[in-house]
C-alpha atoms as a PDB file:
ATOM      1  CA  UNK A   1       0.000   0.000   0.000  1.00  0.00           C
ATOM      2  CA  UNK A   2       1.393   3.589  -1.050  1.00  0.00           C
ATOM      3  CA  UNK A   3       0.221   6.953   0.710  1.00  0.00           C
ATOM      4  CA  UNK A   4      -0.124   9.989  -1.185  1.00  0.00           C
ATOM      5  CA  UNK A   5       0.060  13.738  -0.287  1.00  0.00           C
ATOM      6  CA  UNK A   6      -1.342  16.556  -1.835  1.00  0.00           C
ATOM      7  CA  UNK A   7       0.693  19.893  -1.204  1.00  0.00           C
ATOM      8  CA  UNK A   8      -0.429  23.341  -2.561  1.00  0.00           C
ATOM      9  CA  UNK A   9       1.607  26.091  -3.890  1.00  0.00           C
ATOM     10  CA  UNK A  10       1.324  29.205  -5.627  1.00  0.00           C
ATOM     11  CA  UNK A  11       3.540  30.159  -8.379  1.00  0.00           C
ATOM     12  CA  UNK A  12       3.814  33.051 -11.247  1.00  0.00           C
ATOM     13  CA  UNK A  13       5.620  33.799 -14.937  1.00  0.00           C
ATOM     14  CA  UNK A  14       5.558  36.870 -17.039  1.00  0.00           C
ATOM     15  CA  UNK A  15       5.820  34.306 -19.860  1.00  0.00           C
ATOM     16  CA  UNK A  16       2.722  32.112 -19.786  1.00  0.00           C
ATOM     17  CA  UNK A  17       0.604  29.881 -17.749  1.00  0.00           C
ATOM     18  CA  UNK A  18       2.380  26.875 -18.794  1.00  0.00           C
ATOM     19  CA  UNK A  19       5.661  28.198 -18.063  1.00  0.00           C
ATOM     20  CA  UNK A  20       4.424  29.177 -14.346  1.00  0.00           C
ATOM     21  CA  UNK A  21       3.541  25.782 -14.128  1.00  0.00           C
ATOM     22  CA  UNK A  22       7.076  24.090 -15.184  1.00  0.00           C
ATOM     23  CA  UNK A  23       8.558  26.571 -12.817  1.00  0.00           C
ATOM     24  CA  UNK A  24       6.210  25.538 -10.044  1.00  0.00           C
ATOM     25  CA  UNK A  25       6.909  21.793 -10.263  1.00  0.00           C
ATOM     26  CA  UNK A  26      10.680  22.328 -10.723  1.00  0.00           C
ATOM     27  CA  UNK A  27      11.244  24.142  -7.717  1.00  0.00           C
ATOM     28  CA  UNK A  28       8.864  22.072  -5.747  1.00  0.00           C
ATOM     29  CA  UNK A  29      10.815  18.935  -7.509  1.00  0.00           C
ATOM     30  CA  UNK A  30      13.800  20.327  -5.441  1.00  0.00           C
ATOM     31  CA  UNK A  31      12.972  19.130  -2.123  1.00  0.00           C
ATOM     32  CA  UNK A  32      10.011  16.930  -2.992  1.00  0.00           C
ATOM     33  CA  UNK A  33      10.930  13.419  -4.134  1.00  0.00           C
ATOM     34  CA  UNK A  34       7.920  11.309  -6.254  1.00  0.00           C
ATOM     35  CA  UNK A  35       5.559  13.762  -7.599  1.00  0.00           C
ATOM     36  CA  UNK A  36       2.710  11.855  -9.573  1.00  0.00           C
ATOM     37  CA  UNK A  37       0.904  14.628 -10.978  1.00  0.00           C
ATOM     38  CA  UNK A  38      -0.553  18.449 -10.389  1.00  0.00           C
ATOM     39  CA  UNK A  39      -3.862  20.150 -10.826  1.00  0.00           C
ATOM     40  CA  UNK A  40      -4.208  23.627 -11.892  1.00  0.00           C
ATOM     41  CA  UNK A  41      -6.443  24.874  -9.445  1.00  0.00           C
ATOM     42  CA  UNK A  42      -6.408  28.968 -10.198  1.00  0.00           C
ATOM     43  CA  UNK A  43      -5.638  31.011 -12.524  1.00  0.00           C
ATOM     44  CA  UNK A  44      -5.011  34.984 -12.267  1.00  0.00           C
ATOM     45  CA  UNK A  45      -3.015  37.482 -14.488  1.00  0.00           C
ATOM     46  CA  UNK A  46      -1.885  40.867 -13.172  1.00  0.00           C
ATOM     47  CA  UNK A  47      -2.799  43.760 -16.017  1.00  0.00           C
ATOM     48  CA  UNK A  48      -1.049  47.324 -16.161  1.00  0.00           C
ATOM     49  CA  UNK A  49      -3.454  49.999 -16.643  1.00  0.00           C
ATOM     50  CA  UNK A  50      -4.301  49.827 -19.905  1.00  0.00           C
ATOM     51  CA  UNK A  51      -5.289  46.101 -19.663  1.00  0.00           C
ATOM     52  CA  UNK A  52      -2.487  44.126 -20.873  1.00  0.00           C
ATOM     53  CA  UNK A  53      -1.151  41.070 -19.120  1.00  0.00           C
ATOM     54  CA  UNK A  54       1.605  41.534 -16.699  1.00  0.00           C
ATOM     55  CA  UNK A  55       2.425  38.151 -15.174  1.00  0.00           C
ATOM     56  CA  UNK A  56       0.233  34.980 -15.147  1.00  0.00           C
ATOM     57  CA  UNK A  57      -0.360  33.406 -11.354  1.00  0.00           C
ATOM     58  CA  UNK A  58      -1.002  29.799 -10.573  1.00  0.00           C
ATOM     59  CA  UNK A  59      -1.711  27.625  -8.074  1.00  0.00           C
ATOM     60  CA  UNK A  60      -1.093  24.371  -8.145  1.00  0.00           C
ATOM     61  CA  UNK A  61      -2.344  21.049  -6.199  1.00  0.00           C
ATOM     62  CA  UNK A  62       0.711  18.904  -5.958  1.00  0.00           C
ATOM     63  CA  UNK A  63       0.816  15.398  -5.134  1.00  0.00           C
ATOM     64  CA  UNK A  64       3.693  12.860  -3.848  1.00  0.00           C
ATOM     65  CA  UNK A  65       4.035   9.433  -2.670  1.00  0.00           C
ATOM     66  CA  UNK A  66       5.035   9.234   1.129  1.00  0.00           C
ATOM     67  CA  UNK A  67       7.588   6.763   1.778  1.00  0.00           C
END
């Protein structure tokens, strides 16, 4: 039998959502050992005044096998 966790974290790119997303998981890949998969569970963009897109915001629903 295998136990799972499910970790959440919040991450951000100027580039694209699917950028903040590689970013999240690498840096999270760093100290966490065994991910099995992520849900993108928000998504949010910062605009400057006249509307356009800043930076893209995620946040992410990690999870890892406990051994």
């Amino acid at each position: 039998m295998s136990v799972a966790k499910v970790i959440e974290l919040s991450t951000s790119s100027t580039t694209g959502i699917e950028d903040a997303v590689k970013s999240g998981l690498a840096k999270c890949a760093e100290s966490v050992k065994d991910i099995q998969g992520a849900w993108v569970n928000e998504i949010k963009v910062t605009t400057d005044a006249a509307g356009n897109i800043q930076e893209w915001r995620v946040n992410l629903k990690i999870s890892f096998v406990v051994k």
